[in-house]
Structures are given as C-alpha cells and as structure tokens.
N, C-alpha and C. Protein backbone atom coordinates (compact mmCIF):
# COMPACT_ATOMS: atom_id res chain seq x y z
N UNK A 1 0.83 -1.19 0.00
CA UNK A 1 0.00 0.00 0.00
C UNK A 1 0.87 1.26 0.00
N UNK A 2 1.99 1.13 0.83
CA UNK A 2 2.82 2.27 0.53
C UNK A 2 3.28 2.74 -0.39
N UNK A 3 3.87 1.65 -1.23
CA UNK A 3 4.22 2.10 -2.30
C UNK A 3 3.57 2.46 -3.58
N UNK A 4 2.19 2.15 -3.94
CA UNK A 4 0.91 2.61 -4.37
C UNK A 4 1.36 4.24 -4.29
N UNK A 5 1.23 4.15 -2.69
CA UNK A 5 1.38 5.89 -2.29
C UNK A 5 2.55 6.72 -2.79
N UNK A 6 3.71 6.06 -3.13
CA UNK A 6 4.93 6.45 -2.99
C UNK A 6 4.89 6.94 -4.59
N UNK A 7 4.42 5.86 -5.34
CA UNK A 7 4.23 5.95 -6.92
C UNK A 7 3.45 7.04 -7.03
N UNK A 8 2.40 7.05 -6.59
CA UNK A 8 0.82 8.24 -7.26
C UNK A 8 1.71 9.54 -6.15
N UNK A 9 2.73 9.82 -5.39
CA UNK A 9 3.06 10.99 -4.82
C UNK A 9 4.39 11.56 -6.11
N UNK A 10 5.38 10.73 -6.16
CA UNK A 10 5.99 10.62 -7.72
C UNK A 10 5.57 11.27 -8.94
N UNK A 11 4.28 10.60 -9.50
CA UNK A 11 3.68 11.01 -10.55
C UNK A 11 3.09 12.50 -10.65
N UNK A 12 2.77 12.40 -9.03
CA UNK A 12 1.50 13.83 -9.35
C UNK A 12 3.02 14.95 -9.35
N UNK A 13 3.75 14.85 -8.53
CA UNK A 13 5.00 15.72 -8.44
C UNK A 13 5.51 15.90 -9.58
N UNK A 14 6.11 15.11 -10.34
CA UNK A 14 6.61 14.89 -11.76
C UNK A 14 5.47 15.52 -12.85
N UNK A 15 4.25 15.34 -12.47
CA UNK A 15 3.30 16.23 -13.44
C UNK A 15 2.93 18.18 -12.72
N UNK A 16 3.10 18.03 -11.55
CA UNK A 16 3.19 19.37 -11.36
C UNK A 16 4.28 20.10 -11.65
N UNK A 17 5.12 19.41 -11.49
CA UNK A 17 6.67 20.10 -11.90
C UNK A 17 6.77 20.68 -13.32
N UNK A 18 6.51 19.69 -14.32
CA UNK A 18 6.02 20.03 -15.81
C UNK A 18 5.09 20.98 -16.11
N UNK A 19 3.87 20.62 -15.23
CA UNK A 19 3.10 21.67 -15.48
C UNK A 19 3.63 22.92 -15.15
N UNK A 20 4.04 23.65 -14.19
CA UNK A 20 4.48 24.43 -13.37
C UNK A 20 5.81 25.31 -14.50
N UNK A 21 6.24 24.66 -15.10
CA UNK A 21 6.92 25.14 -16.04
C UNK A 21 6.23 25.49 -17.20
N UNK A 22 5.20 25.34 -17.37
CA UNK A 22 4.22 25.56 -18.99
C UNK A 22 4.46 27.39 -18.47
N UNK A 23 4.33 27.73 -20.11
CA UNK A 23 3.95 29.30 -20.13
C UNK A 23 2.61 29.43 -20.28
N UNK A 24 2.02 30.49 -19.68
CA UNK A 24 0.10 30.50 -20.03
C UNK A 24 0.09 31.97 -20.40
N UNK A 25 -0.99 32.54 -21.07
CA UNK A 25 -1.15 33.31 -21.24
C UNK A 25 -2.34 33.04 -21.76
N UNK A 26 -2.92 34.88 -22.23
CA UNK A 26 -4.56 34.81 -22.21
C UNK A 26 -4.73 35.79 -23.48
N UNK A 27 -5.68 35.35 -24.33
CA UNK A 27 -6.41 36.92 -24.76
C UNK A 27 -7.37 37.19 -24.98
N UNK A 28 -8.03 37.97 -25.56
CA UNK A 28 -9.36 38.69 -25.65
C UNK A 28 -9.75 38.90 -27.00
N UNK A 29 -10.45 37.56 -27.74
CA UNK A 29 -10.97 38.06 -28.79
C UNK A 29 -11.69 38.58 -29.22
N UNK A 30 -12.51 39.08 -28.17
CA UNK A 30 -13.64 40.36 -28.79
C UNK A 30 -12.64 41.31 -28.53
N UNK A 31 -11.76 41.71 -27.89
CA UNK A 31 -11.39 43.05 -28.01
C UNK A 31 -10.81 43.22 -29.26
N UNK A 32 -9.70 42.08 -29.60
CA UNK A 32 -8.83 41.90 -31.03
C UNK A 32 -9.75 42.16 -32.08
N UNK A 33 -11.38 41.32 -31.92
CA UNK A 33 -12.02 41.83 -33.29
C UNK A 33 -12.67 42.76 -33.50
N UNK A 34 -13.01 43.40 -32.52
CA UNK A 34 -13.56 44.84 -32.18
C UNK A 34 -12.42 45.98 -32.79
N UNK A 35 -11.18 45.64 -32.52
CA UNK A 35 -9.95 46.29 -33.23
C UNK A 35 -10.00 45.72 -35.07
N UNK A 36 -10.27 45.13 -35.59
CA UNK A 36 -10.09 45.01 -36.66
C UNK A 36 -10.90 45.64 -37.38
N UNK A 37 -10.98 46.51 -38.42
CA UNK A 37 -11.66 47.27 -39.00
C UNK A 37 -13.20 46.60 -40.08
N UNK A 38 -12.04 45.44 -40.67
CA UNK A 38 -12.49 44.60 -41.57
C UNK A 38 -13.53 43.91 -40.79
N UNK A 39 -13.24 43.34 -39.54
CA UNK A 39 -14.30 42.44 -38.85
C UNK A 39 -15.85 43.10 -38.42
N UNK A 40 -15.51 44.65 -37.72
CA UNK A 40 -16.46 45.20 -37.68
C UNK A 40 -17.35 45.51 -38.92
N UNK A 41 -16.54 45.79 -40.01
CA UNK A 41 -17.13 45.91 -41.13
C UNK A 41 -18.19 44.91 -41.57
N UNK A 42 -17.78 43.40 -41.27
CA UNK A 42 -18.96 42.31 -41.97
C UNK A 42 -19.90 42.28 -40.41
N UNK A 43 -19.15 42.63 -39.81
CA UNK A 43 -20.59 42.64 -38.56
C UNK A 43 -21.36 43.35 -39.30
N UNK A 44 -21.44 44.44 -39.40
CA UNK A 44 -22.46 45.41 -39.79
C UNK A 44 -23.48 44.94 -41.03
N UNK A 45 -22.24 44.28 -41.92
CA UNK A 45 -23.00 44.16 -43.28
C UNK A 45 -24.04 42.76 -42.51
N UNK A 46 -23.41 42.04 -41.62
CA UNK A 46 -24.40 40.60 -41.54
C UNK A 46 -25.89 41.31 -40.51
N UNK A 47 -25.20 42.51 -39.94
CA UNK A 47 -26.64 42.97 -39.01
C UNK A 47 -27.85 43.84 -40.09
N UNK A 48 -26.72 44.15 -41.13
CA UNK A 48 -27.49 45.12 -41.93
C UNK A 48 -29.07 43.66 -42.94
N UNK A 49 -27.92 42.91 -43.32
CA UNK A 49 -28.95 41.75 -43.70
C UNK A 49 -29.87 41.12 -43.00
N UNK A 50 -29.59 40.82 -41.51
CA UNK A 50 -30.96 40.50 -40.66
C UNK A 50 -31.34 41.08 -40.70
N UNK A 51 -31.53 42.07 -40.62
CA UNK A 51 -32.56 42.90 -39.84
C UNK A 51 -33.24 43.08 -41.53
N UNK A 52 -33.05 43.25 -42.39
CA UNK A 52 -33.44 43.55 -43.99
C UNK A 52 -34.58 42.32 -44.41
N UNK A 53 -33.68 40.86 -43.14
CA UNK A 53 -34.68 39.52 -43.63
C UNK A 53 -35.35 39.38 -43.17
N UNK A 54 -35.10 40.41 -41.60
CA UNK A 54 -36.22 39.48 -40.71
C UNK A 54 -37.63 40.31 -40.85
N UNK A 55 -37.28 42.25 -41.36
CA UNK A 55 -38.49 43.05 -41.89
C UNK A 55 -39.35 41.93 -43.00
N UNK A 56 -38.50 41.89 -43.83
CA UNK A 56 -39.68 40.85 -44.76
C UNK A 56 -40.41 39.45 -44.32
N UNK A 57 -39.89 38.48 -43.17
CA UNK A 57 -40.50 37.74 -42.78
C UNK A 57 -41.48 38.48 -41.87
N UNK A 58 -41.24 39.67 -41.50
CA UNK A 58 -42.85 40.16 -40.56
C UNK A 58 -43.56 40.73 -41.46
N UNK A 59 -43.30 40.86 -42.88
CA UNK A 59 -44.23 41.75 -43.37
C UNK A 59 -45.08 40.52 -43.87
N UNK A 60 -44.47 39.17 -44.23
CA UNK A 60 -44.85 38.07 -44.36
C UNK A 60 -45.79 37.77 -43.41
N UNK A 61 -45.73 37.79 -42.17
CA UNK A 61 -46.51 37.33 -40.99
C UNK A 61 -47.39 38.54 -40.70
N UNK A 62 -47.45 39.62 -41.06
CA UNK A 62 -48.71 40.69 -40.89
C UNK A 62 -49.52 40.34 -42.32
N UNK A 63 -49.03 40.12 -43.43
CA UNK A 63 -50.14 39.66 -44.12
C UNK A 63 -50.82 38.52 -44.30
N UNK A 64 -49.96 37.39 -43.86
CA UNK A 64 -50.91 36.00 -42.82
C UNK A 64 -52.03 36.35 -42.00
N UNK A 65 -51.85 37.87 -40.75
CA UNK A 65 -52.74 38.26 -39.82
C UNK A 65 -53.96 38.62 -40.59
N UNK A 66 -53.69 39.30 -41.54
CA UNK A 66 -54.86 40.09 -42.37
C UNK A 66 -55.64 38.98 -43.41
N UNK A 67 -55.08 38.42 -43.61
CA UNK A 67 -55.99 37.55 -44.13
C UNK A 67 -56.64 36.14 -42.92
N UNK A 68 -56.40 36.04 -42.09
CA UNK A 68 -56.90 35.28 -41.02
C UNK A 68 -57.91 36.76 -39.91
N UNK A 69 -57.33 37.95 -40.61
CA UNK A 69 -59.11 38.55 -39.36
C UNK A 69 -59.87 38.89 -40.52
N UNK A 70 -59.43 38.79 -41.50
CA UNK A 70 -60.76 39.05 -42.67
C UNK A 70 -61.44 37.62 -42.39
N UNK A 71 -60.86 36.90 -42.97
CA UNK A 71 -61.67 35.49 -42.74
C UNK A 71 -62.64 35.29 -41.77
N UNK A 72 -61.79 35.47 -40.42
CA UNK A 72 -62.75 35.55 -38.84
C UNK A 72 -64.16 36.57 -39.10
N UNK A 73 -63.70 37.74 -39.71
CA UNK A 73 -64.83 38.84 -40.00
C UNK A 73 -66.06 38.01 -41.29
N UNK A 74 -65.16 37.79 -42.47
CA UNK A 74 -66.44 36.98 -43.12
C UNK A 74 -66.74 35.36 -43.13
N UNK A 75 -66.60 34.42 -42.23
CA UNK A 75 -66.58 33.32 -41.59
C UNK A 75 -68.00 33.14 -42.31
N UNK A 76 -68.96 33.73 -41.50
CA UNK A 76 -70.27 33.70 -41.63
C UNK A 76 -70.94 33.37 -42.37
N UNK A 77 -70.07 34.50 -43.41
CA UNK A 77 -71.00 34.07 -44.78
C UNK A 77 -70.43 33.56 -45.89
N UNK A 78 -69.72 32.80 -45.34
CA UNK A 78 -68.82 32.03 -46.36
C UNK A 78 -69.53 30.24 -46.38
N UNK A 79 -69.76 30.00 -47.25
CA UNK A 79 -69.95 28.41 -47.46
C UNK A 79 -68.75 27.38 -47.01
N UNK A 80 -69.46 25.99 -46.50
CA UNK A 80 -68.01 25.31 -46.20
C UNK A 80 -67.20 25.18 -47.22
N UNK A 81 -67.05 25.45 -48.29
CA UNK A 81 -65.99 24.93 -49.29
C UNK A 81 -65.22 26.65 -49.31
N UNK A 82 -65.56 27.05 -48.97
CA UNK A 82 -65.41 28.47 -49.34
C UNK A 82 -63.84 28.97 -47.48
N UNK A 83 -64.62 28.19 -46.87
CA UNK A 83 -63.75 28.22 -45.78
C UNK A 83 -62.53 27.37 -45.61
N UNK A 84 -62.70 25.92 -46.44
CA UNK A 84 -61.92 24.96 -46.23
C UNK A 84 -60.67 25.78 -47.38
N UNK A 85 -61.16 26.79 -48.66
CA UNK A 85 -60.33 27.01 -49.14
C UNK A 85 -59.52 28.46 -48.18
N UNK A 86 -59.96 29.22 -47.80
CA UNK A 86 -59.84 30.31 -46.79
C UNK A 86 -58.74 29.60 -46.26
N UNK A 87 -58.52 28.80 -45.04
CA UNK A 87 -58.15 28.17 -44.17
C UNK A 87 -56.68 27.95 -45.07
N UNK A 88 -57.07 27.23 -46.19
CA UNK A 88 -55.98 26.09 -46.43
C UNK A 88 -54.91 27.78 -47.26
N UNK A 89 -54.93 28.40 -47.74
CA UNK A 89 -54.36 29.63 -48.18
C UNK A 89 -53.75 30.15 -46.85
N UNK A 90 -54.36 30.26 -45.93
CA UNK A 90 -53.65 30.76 -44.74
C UNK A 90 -52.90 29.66 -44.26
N UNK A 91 -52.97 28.29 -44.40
CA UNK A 91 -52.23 27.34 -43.53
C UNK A 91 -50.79 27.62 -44.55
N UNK A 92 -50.93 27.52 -46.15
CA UNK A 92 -50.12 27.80 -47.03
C UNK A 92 -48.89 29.18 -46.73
N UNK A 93 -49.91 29.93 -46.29
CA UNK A 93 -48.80 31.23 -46.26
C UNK A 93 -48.23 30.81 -45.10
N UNK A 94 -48.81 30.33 -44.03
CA UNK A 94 -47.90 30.02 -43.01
C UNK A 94 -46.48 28.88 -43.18
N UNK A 95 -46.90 27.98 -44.00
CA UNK A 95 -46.01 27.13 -43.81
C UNK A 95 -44.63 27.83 -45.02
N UNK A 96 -45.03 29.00 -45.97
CA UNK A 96 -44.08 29.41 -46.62
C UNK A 96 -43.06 30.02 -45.90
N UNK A 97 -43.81 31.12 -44.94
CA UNK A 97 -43.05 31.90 -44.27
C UNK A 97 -42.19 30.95 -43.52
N UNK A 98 -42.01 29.57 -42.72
CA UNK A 98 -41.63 29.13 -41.68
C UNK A 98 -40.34 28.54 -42.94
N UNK A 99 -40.76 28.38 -43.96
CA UNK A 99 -39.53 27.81 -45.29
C UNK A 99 -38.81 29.18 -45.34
N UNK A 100 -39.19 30.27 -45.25
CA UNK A 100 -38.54 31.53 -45.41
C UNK A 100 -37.62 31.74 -44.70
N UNK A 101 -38.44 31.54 -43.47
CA UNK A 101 -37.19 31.79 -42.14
C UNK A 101 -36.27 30.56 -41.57
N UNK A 102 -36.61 29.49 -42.12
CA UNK A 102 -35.69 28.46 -41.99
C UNK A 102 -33.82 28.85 -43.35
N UNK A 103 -34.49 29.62 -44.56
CA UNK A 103 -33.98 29.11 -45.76
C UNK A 103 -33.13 30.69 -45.29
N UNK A 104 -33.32 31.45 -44.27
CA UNK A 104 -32.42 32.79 -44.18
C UNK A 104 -31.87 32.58 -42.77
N UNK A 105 -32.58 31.89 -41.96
CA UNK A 105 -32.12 31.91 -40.72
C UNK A 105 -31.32 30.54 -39.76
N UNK A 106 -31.93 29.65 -40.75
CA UNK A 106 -31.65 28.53 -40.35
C UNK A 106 -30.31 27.66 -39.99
N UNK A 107 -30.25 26.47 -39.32
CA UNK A 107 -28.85 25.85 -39.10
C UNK A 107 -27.89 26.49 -40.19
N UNK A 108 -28.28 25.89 -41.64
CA UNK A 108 -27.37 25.79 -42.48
C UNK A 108 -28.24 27.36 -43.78
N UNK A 109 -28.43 27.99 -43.02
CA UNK A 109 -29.23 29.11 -43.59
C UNK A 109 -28.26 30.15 -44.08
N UNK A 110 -28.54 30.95 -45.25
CA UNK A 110 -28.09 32.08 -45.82
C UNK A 110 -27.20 33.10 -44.78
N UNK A 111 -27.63 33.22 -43.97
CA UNK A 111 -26.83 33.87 -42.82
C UNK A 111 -26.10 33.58 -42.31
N UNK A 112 -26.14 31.92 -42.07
CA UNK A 112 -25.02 31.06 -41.51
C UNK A 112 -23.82 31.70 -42.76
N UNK A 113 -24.25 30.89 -43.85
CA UNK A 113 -23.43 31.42 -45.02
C UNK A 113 -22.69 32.42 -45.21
N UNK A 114 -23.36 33.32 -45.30
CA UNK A 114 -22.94 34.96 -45.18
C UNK A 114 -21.74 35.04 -44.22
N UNK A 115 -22.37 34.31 -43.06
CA UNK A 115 -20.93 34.76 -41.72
C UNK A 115 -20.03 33.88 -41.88
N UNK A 116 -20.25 32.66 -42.76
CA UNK A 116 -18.94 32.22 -43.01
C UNK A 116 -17.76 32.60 -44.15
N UNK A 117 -18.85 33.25 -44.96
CA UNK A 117 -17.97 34.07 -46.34
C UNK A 117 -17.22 35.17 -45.22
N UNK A 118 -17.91 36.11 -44.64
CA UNK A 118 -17.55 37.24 -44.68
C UNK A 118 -16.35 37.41 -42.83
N UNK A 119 -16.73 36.61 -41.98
CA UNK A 119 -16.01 36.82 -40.44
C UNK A 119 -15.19 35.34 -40.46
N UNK A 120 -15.46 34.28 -40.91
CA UNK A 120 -14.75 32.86 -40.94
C UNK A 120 -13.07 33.93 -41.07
N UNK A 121 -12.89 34.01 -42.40
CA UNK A 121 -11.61 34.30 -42.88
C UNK A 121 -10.75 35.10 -41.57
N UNK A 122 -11.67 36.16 -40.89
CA UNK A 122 -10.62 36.60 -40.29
C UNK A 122 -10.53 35.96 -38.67
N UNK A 123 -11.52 35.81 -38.66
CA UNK A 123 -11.48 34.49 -37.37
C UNK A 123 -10.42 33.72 -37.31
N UNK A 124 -10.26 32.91 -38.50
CA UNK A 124 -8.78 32.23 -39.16
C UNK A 124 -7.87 32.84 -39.20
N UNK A 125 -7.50 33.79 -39.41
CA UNK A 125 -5.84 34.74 -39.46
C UNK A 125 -6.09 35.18 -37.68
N UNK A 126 -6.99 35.60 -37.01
CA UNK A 126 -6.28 35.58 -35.61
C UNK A 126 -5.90 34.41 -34.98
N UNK A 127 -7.31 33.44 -35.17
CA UNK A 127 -5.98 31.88 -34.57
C UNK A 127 -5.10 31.74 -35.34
N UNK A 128 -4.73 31.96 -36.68
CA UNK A 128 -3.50 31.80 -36.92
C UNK A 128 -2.03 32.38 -36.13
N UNK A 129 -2.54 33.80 -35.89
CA UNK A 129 -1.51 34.49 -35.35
C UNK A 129 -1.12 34.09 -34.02
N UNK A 130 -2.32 33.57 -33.00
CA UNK A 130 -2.55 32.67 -31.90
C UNK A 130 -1.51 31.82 -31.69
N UNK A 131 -1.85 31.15 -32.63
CA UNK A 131 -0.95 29.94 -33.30
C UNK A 131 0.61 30.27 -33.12
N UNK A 132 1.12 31.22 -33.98
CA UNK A 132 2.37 31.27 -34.03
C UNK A 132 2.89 32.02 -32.74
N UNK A 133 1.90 32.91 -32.17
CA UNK A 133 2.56 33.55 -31.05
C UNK A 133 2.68 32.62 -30.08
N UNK A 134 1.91 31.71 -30.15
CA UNK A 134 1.91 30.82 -28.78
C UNK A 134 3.39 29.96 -29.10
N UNK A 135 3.79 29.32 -30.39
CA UNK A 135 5.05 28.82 -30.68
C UNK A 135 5.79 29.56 -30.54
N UNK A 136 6.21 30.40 -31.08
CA UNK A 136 6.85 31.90 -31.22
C UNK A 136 7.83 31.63 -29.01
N UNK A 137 6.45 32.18 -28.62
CA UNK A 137 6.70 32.31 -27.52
C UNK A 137 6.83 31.36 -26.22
N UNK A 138 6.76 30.24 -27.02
CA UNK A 138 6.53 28.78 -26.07
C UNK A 138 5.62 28.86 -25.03
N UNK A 139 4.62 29.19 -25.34
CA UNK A 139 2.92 28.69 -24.32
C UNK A 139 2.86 27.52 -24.37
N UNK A 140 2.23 27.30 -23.29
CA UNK A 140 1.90 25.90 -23.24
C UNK A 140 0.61 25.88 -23.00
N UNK A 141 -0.18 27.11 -23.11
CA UNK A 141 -1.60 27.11 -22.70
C UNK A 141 -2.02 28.61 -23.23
N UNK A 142 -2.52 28.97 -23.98
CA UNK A 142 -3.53 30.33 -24.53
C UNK A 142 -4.99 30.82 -23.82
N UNK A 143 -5.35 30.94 -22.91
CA UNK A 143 -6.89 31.04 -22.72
C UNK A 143 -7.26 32.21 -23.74
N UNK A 144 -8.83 31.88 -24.04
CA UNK A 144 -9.46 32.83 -24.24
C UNK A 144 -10.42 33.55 -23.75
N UNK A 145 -10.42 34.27 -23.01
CA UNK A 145 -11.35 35.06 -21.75
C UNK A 145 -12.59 35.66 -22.12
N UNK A 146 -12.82 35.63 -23.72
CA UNK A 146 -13.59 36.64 -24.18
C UNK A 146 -14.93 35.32 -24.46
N UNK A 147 -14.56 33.86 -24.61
CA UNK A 147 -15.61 32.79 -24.38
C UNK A 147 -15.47 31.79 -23.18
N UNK A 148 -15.89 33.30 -22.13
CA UNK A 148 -16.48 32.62 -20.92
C UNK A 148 -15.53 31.84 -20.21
N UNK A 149 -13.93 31.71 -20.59
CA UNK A 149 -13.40 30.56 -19.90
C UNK A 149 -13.50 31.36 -18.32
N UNK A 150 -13.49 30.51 -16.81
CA UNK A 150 -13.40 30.83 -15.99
C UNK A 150 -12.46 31.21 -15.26
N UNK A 151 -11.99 32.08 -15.37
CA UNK A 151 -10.15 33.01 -15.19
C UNK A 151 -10.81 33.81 -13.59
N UNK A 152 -10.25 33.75 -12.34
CA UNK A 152 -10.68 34.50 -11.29
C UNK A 152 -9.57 35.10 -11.26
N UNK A 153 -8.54 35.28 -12.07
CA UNK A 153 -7.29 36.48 -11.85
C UNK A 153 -6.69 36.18 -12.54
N UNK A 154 -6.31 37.26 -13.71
CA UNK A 154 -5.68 37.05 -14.86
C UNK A 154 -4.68 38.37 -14.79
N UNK A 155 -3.61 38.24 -14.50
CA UNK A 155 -2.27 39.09 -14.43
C UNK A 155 -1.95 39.91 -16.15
N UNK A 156 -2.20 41.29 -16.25
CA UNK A 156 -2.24 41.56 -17.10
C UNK A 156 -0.73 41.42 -18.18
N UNK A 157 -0.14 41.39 -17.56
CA UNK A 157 1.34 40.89 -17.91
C UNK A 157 1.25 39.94 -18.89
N UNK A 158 0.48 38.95 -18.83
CA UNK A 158 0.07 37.48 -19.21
C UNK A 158 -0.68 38.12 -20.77
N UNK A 159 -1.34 39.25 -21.05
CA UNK A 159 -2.29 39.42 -22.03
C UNK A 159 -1.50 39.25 -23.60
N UNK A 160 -1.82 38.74 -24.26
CA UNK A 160 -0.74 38.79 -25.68
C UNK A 160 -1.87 39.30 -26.73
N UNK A 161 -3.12 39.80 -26.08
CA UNK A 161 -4.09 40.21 -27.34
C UNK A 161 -3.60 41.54 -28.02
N UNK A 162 -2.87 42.56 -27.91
CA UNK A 162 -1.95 43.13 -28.33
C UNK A 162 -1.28 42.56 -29.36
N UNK A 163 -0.33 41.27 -28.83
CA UNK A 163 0.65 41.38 -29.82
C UNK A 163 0.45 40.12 -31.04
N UNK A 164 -0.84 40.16 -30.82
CA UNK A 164 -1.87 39.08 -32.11
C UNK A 164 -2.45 40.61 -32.93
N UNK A 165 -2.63 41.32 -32.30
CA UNK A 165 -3.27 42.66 -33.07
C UNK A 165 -1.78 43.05 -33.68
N UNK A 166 -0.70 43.62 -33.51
CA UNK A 166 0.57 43.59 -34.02
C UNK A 166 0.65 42.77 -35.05
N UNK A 167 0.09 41.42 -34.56
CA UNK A 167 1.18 40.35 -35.63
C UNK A 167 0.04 40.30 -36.92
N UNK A 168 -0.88 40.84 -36.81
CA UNK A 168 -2.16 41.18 -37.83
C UNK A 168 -1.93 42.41 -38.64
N UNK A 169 -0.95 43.26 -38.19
CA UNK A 169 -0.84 44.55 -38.86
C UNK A 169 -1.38 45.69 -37.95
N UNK A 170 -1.88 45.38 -37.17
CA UNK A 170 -3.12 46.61 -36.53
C UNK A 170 -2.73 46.94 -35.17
N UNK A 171 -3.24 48.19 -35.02
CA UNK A 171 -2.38 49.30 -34.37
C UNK A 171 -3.24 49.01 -32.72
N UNK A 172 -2.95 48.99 -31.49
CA UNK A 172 -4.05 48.71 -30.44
C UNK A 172 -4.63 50.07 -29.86
C-alpha cells in the first residue's frame, strides 16, 4: 500500500513540476475583433442583412394576420368549401413563411453562409496568429477570456491580445 502511495506521490510531483513550467497566457478576442476594421465591417453588413430579412418575414406574418381577421370577419358568410379554401391559403402562407425563415435563418441558412464568407476568414488569421505567437513564444496554454473561460485572476502581464493585433498589422 505504501508504495501505491509512494508511486501516485511521484507522478503527481513529476506532473506538477512540468506543469508548473508551462507558459500561459490569455487573450481577448472580442477586443482583437472589435480592433479590426475589416471584422467590424462584416458585422455590420451581416446585421445590416438580418434585420433587412427578418423586416420581410414580418411583413410576411402581418399579411398572414390580415388575411386570417378578414376570414374571422367573413366566416359567416362564407360556405363550407369556401372556408376549407380560406383556411388552407392561410395554412399555405404560413407554412411558406416558416420555409422563409428556416432558408435565411436557419442551421445551415443564408446567414449562416454569409458569416462564413464574410467573419470565418478573419477568425482564421487571428488563430492563426494565436498559433504562431503561442510557438513563437513557447505557451503551453492560450486562454481565451472573451468565451467565458473561468479566469478568477488574470495578471495583465500574461495578455498577448496586443501582440496578435501587431502580428495582424493593426495598431491597439
């Protein structure tokens, strides 16, 4: 049993020791892309397009409304065939609009698209730069603080989002 102990006291030592020598450091990729001119730029253009798609899917869904309170208003005097067709025109516009907003908004939707043409690319050249600074500089660990990792004290010393903005061309 002791030596069980003697081994797993060994190991964990021998792995803290290693660890203990890693370089860490941290950065902040919203601040880095907030600094890039280009990045803010397709933000805008991808906010400028929602908001452009999502006006036409409500103008879509206010004229679904209007034709479902006309209906409600002439119900009455409409014959059953006359309603079953009523009904089925409104079930129609509904199920277009829900193809609308799937085919702009969806998993693999136009927007997805869009943000991968237009923010992918530079997403890619900062982990790239990531990349080399962390070799560059022998890290043995990069956090990124800006997705939520849980950092309760991060020594600003440690920050290299600067010198990923540098190694990008761009001024902080």
């Amino acid at each position: 049993m002791k030596k069980i102990a003697v081994i797993i006291t060994l190991v964990l030592m021998t792995t803290l020791s290693s660890f203990a020598q890693q370089k860490f450091a941290f950065v902040d990729t919203d601040y880095i892309l907030k600094k890039i001119p280009s990045y803010e730029a397709a933000q805008q253009k991808l906010d400028e397009i929602s908001v452009e798609w999502q006006k036409e899917i409500e103008d879509y869904y206010s004229q679904i409304d209007k034709l479902y309170k006309k209906y409600q208003s002439e119900k009455v005097l409409l014959t059953e065939e006359m309603k079953k067709k009523r009904e089925g025109e409104i079930i129609n516009k509904e199920k277009e609009v829900k193809v609308l907003q799937k085919k702009y908004f969806g998993k693999e939707g136009q927007l997805y698209k869009k943000r991968q043409e237009l923010v992918k690319p530079i997403q890619d050249e900062v982990y790239d730069a990531v990349k080399e600074i962390a070799t560059d500089g022998n890290y043995g660990v990069i956090f990124d603080i800006a997705s939520g990792a849980t950092v309760l004290f991060s020594n600003p010393k440690f920050d290299v989002s600067d010198e990923i903005l540098k190694k990008l061309g761009y001024k902080n």
